[in-house]
N, C-alpha and C. Protein backbone atom coordinates (compact mmCIF):
# COMPACT_ATOMS: atom_id res chain seq x y z
N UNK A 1 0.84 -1.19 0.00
CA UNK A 1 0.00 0.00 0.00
C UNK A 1 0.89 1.25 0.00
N UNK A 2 1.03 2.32 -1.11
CA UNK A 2 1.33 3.25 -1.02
C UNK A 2 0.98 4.00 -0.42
N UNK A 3 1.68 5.30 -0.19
CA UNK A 3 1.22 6.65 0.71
C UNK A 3 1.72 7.99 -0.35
N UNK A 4 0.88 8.60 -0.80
CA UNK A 4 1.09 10.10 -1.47
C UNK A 4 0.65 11.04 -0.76
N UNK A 5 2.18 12.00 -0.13
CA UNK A 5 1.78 13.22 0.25
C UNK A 5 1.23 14.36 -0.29
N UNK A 6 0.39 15.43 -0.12
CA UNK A 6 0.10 16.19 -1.12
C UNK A 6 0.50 17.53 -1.08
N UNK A 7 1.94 17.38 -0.41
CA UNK A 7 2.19 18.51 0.18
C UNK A 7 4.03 18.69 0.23
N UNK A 8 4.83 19.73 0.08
CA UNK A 8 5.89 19.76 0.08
C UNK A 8 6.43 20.33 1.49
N UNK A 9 5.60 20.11 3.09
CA UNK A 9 5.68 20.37 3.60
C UNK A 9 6.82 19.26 4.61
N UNK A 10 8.03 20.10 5.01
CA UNK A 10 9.31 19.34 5.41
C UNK A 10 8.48 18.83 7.21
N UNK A 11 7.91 19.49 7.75
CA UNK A 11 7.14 19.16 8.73
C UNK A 11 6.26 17.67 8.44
N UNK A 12 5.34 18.05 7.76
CA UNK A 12 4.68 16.83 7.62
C UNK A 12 5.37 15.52 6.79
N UNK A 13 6.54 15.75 6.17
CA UNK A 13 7.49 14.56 5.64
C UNK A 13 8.09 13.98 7.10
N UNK A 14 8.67 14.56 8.00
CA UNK A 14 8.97 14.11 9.00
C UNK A 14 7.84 13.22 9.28
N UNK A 15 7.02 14.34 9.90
CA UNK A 15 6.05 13.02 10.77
C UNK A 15 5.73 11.65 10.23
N UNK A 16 5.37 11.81 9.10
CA UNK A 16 5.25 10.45 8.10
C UNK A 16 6.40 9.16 8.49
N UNK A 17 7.59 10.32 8.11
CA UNK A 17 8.54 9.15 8.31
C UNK A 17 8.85 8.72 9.41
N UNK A 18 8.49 9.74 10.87
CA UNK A 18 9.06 9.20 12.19
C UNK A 18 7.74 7.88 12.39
N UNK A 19 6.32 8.40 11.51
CA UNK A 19 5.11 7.21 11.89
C UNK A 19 5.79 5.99 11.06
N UNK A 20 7.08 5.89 10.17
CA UNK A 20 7.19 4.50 9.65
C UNK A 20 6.57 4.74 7.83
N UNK A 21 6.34 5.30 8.26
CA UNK A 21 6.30 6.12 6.40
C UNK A 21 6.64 6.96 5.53
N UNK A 22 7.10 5.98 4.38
CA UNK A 22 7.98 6.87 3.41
C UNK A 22 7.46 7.31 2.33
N UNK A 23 6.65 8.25 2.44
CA UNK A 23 5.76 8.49 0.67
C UNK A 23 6.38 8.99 -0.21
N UNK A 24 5.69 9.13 -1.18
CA UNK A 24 5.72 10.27 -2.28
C UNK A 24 5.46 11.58 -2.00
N UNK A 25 5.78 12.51 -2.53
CA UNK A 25 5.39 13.91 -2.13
C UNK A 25 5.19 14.33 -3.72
N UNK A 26 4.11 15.13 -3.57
CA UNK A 26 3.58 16.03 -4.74
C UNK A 26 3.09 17.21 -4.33
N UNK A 27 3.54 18.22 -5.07
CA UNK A 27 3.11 19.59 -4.84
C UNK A 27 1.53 19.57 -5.22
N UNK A 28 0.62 19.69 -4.26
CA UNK A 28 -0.70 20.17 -5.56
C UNK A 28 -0.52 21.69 -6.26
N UNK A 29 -1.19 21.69 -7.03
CA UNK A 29 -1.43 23.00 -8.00
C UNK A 29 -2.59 23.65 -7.43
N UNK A 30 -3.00 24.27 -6.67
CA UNK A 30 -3.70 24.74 -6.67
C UNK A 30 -3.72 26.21 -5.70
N UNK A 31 -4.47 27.26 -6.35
CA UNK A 31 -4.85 28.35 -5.82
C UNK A 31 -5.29 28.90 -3.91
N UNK A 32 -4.74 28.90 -2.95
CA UNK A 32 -5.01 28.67 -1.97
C UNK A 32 -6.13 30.21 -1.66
N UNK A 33 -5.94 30.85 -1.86
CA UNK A 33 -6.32 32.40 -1.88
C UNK A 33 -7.39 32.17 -2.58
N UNK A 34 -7.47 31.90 -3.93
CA UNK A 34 -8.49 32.13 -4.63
C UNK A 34 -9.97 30.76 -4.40
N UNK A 35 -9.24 29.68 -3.66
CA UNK A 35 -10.15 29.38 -3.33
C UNK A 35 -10.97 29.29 -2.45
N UNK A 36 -9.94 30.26 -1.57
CA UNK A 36 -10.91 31.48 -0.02
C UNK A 36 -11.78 32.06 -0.39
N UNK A 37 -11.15 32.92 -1.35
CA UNK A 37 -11.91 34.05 -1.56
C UNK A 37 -13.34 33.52 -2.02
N UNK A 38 -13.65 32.55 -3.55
CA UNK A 38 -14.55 32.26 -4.03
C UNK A 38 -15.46 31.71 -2.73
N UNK A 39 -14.90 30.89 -1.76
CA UNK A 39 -16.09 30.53 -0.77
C UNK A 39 -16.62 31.12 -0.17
N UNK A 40 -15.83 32.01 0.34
CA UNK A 40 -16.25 33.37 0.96
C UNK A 40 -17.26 34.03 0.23
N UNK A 41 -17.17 34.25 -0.73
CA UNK A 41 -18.06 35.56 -1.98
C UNK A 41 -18.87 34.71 -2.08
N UNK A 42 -19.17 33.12 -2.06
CA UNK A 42 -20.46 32.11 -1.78
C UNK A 42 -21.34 32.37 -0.73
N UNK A 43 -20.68 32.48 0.67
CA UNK A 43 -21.21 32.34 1.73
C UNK A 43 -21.61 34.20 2.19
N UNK A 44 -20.96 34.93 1.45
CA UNK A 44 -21.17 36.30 1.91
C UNK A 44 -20.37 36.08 2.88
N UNK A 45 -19.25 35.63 3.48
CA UNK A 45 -18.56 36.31 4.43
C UNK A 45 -17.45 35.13 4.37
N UNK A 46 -16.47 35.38 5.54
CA UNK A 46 -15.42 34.59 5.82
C UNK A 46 -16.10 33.25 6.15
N UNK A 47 -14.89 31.86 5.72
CA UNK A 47 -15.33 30.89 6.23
C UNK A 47 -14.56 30.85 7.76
N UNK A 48 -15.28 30.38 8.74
CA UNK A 48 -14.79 29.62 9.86
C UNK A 48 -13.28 29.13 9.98
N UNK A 49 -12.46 29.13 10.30
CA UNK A 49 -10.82 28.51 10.33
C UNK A 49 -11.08 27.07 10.20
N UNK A 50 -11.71 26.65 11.16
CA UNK A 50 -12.15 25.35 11.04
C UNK A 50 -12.57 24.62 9.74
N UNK A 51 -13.76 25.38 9.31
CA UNK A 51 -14.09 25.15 7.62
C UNK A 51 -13.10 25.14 6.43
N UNK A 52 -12.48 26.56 6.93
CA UNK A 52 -11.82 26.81 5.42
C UNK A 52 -10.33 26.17 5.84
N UNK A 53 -10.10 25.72 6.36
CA UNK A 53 -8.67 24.07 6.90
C UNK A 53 -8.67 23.23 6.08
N UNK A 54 -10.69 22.53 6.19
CA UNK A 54 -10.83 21.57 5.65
C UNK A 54 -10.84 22.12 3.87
N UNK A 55 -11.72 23.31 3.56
CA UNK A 55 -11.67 23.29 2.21
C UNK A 55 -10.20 23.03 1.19
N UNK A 56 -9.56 23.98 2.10
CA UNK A 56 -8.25 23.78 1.00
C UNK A 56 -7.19 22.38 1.08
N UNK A 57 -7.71 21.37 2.95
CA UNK A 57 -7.06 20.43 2.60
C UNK A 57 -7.44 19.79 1.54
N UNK A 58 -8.85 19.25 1.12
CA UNK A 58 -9.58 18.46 0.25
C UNK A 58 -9.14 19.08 -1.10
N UNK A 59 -9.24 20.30 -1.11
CA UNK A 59 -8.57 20.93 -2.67
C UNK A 59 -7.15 20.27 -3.09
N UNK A 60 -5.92 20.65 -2.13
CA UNK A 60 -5.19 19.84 -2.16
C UNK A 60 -5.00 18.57 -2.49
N UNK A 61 -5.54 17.51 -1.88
CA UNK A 61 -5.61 15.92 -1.77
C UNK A 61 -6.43 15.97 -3.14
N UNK A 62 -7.66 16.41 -3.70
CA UNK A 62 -8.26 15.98 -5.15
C UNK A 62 -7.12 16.25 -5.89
N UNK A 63 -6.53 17.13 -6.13
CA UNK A 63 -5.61 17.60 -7.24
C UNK A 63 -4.64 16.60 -7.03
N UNK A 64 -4.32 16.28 -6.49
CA UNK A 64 -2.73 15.18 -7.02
C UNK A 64 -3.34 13.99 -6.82
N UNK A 65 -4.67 13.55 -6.00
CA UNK A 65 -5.12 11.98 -6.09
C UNK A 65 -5.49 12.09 -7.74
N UNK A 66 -6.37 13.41 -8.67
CA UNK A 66 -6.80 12.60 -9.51
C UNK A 66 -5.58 13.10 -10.46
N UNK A 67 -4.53 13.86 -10.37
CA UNK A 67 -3.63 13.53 -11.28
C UNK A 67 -2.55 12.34 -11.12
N UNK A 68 -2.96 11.74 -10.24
CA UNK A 68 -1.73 10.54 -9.65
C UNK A 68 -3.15 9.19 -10.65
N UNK A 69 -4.33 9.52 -10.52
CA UNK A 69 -5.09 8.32 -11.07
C UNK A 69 -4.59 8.59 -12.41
N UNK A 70 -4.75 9.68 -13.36
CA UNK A 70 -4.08 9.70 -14.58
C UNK A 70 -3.02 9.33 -14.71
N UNK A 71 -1.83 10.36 -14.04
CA UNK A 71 -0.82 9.96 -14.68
C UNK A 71 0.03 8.78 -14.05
N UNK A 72 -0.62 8.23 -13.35
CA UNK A 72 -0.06 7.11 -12.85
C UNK A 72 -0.85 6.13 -12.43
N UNK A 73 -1.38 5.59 -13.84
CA UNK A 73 -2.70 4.22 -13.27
C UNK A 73 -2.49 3.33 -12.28
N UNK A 74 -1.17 3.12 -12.47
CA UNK A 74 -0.90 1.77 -11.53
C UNK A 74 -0.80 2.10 -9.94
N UNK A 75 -1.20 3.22 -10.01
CA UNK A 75 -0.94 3.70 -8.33
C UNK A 75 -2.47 3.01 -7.62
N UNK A 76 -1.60 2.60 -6.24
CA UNK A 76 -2.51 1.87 -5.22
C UNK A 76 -2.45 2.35 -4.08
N UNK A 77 -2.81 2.99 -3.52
CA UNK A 77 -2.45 3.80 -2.07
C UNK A 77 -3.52 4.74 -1.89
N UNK A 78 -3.05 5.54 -0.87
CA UNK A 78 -3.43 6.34 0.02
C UNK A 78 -2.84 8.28 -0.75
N UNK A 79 -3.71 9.21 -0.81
CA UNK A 79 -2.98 10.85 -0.74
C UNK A 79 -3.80 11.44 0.43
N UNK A 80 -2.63 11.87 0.83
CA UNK A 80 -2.84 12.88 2.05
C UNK A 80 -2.47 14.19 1.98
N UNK A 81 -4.01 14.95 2.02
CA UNK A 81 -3.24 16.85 1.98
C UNK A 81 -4.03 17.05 3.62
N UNK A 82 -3.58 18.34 3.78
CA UNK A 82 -3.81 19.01 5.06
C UNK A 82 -3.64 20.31 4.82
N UNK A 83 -4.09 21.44 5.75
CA UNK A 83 -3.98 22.89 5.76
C UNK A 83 -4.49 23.14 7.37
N UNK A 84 -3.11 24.13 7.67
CA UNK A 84 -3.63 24.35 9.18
C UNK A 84 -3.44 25.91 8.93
N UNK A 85 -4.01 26.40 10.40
CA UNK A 85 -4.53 27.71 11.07
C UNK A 85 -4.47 28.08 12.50
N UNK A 86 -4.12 29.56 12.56
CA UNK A 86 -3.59 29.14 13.81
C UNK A 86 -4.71 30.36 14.40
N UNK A 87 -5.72 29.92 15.43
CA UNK A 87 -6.82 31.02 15.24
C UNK A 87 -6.39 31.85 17.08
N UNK A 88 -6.30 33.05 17.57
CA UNK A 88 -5.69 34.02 18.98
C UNK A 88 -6.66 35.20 18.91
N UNK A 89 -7.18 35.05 19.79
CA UNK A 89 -8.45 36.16 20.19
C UNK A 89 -8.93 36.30 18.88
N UNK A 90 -9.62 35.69 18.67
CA UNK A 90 -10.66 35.80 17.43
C UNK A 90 -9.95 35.89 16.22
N UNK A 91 -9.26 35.94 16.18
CA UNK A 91 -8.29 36.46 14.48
C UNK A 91 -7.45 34.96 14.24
N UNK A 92 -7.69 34.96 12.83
CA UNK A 92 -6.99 33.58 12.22
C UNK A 92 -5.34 33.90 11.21
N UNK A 93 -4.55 33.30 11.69
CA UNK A 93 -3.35 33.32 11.33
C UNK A 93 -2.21 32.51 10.42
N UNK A 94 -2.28 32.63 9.11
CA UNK A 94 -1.48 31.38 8.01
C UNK A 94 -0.25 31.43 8.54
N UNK A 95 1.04 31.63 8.16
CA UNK A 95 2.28 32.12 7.72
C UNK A 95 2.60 33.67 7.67
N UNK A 96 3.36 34.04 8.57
CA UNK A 96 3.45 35.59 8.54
C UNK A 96 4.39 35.80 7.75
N UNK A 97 5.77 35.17 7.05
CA UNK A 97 6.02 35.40 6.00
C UNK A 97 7.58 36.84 6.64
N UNK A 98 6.79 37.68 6.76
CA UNK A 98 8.18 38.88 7.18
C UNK A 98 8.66 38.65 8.41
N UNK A 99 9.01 39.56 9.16
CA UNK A 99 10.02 39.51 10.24
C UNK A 99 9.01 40.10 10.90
N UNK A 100 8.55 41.09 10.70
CA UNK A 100 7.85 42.21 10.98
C UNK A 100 6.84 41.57 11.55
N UNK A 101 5.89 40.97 10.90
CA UNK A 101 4.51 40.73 11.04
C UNK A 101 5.11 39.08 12.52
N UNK A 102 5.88 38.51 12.02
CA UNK A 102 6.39 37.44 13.02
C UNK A 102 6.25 37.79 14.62
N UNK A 103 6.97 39.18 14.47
CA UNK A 103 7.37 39.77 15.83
C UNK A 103 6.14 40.33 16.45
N UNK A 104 5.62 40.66 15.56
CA UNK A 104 3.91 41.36 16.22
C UNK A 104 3.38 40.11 16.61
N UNK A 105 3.25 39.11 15.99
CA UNK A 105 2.60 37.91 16.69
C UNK A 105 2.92 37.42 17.87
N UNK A 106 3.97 37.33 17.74
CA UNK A 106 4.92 36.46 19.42
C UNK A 106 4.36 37.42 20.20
N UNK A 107 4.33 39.05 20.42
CA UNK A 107 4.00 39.66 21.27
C UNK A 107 2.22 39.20 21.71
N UNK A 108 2.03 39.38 21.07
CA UNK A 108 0.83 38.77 21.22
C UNK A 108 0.40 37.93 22.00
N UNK A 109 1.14 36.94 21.28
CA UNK A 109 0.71 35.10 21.79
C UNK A 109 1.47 35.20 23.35
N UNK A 110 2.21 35.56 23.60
CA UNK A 110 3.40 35.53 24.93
C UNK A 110 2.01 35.61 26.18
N UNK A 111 2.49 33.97 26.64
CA UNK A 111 1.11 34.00 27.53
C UNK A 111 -0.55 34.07 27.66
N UNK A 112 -0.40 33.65 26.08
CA UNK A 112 -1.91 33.73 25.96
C UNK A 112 -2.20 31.84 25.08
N UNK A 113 -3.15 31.77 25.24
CA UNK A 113 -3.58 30.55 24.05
C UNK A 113 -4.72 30.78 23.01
N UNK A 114 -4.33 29.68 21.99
CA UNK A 114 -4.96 30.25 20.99
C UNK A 114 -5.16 28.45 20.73
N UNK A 115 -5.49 28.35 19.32
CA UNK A 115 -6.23 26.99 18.69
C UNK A 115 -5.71 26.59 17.40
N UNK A 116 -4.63 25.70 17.02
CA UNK A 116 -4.74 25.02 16.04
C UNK A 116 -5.69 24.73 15.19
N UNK A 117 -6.18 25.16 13.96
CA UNK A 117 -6.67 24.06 13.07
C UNK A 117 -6.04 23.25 12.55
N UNK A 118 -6.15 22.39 12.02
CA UNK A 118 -6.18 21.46 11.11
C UNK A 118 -6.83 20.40 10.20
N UNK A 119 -7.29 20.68 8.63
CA UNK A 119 -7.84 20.10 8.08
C UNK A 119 -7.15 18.59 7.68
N UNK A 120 -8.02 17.84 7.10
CA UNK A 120 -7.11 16.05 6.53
C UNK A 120 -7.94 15.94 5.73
N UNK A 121 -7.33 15.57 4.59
CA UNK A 121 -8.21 14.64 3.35
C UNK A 121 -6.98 13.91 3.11
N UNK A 122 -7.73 12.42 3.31
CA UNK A 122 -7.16 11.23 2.76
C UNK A 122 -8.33 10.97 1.31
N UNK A 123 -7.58 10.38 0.19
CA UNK A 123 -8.08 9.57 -0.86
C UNK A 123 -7.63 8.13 -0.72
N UNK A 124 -8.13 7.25 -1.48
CA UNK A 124 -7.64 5.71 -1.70
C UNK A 124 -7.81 6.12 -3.21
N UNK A 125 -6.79 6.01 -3.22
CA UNK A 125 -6.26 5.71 -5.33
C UNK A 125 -6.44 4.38 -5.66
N UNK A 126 -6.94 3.80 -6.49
CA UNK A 126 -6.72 2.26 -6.70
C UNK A 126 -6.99 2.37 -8.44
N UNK A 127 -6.19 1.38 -9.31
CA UNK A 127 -6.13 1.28 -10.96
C UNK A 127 -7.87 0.97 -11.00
N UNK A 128 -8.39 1.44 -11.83
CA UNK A 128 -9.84 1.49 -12.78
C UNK A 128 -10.67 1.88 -11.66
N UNK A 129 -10.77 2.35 -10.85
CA UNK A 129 -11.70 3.09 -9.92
C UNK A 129 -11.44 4.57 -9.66
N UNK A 130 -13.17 4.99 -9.27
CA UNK A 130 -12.77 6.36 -9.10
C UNK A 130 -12.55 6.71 -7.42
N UNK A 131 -11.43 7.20 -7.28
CA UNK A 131 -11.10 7.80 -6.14
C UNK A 131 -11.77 7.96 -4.41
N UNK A 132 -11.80 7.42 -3.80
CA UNK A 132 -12.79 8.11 -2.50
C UNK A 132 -11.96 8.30 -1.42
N UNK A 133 -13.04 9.38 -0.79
CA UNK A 133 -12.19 10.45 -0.04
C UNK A 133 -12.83 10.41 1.43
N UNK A 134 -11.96 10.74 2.66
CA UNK A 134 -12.27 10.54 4.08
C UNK A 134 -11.89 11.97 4.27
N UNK A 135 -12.43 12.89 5.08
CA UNK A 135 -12.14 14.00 5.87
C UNK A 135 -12.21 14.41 7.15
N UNK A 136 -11.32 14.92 8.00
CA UNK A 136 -12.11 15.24 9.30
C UNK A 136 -10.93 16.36 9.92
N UNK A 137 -11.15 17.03 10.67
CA UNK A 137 -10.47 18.63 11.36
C UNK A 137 -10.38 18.16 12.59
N UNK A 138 -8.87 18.42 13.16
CA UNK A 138 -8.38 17.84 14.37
C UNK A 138 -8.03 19.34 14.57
N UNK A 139 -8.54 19.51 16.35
CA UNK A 139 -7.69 20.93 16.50
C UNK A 139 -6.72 20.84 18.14
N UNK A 140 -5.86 21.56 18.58
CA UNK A 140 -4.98 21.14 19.50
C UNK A 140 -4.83 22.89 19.98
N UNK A 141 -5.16 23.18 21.64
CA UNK A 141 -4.82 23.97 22.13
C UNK A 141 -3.34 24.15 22.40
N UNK A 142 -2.70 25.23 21.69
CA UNK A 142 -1.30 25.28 22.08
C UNK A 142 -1.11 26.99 23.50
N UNK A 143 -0.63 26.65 24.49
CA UNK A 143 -0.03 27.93 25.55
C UNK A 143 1.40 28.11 25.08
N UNK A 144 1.56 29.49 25.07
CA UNK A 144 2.51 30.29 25.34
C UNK A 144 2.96 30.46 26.71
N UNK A 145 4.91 30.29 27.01
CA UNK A 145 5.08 31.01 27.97
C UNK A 145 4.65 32.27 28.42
N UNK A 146 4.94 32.80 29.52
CA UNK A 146 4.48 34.48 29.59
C UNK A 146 5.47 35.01 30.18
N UNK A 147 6.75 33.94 30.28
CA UNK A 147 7.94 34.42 30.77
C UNK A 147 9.40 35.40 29.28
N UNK A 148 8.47 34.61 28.04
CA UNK A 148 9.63 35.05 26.86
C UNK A 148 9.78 36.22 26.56
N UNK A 149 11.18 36.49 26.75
CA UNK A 149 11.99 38.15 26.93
C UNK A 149 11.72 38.73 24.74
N UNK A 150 11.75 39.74 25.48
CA UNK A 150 11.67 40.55 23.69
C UNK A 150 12.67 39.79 23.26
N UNK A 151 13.98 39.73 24.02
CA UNK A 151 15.23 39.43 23.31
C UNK A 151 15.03 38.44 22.51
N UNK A 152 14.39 37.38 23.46
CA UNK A 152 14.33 35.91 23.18
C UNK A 152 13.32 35.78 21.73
N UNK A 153 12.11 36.52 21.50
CA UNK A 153 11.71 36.79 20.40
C UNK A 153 12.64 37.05 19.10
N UNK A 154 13.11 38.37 19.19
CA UNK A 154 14.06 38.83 18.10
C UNK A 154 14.89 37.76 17.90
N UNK A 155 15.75 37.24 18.51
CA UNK A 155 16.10 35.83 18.17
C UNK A 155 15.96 34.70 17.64
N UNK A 156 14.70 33.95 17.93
CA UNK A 156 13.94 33.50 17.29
C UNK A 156 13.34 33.58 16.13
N UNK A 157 12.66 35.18 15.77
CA UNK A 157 12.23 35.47 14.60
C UNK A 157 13.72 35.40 13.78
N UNK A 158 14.78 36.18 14.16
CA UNK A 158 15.55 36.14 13.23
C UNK A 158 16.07 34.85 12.77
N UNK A 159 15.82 33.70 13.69
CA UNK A 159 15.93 32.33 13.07
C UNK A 159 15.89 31.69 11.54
N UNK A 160 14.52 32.66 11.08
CA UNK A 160 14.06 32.25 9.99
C UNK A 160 13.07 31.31 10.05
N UNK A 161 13.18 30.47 11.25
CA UNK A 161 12.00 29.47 11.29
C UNK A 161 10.46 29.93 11.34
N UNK A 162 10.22 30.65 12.47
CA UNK A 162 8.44 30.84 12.16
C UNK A 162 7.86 31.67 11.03
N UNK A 163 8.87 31.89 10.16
CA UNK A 163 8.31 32.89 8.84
C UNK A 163 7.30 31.93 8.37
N UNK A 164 7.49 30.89 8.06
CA UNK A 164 6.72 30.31 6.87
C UNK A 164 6.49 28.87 7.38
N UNK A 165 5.74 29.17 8.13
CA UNK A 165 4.77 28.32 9.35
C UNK A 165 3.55 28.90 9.84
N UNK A 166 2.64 27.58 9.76
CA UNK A 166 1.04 28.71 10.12
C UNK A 166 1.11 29.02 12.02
N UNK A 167 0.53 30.33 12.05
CA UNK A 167 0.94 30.45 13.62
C UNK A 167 2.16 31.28 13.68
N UNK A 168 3.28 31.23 12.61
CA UNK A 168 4.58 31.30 13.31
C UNK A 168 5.68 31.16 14.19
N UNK A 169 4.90 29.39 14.67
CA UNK A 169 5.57 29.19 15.58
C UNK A 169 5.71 26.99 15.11
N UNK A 170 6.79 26.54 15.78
CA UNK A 170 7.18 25.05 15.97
C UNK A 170 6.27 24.50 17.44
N UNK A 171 6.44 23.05 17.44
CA UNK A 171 6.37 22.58 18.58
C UNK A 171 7.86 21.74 18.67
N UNK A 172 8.27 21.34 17.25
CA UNK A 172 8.97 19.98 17.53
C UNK A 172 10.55 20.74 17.11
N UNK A 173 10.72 21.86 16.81
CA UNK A 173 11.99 22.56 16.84
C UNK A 173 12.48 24.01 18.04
N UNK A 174 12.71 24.84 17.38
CA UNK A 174 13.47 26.08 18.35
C UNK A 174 12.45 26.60 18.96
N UNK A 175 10.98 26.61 18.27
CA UNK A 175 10.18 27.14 19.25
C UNK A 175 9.24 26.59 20.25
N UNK A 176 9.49 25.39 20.21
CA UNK A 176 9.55 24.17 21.20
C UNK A 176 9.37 24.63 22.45
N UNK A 177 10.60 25.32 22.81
CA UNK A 177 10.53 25.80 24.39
C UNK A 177 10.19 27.03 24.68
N UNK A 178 9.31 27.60 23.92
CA UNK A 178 8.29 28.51 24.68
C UNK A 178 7.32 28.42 24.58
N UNK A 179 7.12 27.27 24.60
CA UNK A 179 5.45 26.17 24.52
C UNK A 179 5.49 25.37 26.01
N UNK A 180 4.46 26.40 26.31
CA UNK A 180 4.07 25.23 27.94
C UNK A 180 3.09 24.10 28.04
N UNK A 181 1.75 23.98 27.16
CA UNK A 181 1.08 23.17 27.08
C UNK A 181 0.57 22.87 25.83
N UNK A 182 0.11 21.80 25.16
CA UNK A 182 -0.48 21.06 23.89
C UNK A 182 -1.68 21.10 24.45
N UNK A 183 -2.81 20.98 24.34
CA UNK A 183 -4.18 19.79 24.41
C UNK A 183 -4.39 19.63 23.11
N UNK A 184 -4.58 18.16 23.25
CA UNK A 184 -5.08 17.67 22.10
C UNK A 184 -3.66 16.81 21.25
N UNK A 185 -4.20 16.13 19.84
CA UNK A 185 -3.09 14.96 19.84
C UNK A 185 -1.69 16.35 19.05
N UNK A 186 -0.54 15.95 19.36
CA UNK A 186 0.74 16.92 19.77
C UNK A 186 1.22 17.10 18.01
N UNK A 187 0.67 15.89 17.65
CA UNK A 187 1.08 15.95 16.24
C UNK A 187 0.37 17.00 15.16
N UNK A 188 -0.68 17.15 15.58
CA UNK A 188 -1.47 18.33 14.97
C UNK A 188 -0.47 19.52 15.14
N UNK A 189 -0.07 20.23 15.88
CA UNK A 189 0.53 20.96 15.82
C UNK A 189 2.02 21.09 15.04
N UNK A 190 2.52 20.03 14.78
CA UNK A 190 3.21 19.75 13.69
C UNK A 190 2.89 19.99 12.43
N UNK A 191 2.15 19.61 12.02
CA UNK A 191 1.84 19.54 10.71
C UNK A 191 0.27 19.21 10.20
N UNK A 192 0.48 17.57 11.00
CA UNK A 192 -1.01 16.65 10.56
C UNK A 192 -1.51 16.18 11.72
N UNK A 193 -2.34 15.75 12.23
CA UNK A 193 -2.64 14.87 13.54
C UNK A 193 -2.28 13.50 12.78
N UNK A 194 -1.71 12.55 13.20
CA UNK A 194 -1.67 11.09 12.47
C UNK A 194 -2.95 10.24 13.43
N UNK A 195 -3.08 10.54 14.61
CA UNK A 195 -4.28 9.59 15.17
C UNK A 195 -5.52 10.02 13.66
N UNK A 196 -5.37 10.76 13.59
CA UNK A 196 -6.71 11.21 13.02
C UNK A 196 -6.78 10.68 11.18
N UNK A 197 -5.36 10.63 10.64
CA UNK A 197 -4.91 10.24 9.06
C UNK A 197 -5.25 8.62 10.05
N UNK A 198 -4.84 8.04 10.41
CA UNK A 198 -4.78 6.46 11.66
C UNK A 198 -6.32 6.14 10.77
N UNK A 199 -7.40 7.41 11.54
CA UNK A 199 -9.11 6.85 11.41
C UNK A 199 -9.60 6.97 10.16
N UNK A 200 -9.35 8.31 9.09
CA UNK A 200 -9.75 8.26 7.86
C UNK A 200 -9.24 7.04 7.09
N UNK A 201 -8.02 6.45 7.42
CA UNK A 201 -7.59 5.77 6.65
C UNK A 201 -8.15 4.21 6.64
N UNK A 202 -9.04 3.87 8.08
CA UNK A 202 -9.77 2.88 8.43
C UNK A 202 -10.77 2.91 8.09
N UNK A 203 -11.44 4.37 7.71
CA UNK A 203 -12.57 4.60 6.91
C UNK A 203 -13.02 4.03 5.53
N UNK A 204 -11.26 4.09 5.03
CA UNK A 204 -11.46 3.56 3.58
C UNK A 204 -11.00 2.31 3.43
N UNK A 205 -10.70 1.67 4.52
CA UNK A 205 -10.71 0.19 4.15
C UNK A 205 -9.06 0.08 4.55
N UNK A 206 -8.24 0.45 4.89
CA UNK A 206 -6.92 0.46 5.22
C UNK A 206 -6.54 0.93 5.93
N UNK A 207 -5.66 -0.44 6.52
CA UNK A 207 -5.36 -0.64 8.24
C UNK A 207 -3.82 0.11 8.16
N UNK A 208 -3.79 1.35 9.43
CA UNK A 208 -2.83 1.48 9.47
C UNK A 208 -0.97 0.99 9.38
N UNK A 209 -1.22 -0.06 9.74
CA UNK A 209 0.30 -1.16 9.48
C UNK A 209 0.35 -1.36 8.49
N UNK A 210 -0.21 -1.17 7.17
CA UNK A 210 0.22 -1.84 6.13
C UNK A 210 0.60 -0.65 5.15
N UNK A 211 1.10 0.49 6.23
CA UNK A 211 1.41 1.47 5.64
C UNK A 211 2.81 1.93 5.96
N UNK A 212 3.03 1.11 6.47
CA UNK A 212 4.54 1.08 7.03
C UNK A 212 5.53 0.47 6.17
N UNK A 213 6.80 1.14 6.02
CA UNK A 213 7.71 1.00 4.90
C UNK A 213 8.21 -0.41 5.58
């Protein structure tokens, strides 16, 4: 049984591989923005963090399950996309991307908690069938110290690491230790929850162990 990631995310390649799995990775193609926006301009307003997790994971995971059924009939496995969010007093947070916007966040978060999203779409690819798909949104309370010095910020940001991370922040690297509490499964905050890829994937008929390299 194969495993296709749908994602070029070095976070979620880890976890895979520390769970005993070695996939494929494929970039999906697709529009992340534009397919906010259009749901949004559907619904007349913003979607939910929670909602719009799941929309763009499933966007993700269709696009490379059904170009992996084309261009690669013989594929038998599993694709997995995901999209997380990192939601702090009401306001929802991707990737801050500058330095700038990084550092305004940490101030922020320093001692406060906020909420993980995370969306999952698993597919089962299999030769002459069409595709089916499992979904479900795992979310994980992450705390901030309320002890972290400005210094210790500027430092950090200048790391380079929380630029281009949703939240702007790690659990399982440098920003590790100004994390006092998780609730909820620890891996979500990584990347993916795997208990939760574990249940979709039992959904579709495939037992976790036989996904192991």
């Amino acid at each position: 049984m194969r495993v296709c990631l749908a994602s070029t995310s070095p976070a979620r390649l880890m976890l895979l591989r520390q769970a005993g799995i070695e996939p494929l990775t494929r970039a999906p193609q697709t529009d992340e923005d534009a397919i906010a926006a259009a749901a949004g301009a559907e619904r007349g307003a913003d979607l939910p963090p929670a909602e719009l997790v799941l929309l763009l994971a499933r966007a993700k995971a269709a696009d490379v399950a059904h170009r992996l059924a084309s261009e690669e009939p013989e594929f038998d496995g599993l694709v997995i996309g995901g999209d997380s969010m990192f939601e702090l007093n009401g306001r929802v947070y991707g990737k801050p991307y500058t330095p700038e916007e990084a550092t305004r966040r940490w101030h922020e978060m320093r001692g406060a908690t906020g909420i993980l999203h995370s969306g999952h779409s698993v597919f089962h690819v299999r030769p002459g069938a069409e595709p089916r798909e499992a979904t479900a949104i795992a979310e994980a309370s992450v705390t901030f110290a309320d002890d972290i010095t400005d210094d210790e910020i500027a430092a950090y940001v200048a790391s380079g690491e929380p630029l281009h991370v949703a939240g702007a922040f790690t659990v399982d690297s440098l920003g590790g230790a100004f994390i006092t509490r998780v609730d909820g499964d620890p891996s979500t905050v990584v990347g993916m929850s795997l208990s939760t890829i574990r249940r979709l994937a039992a959904e579709l008929g495939v037992t976790w162990t036989d996904l192991w390299s």
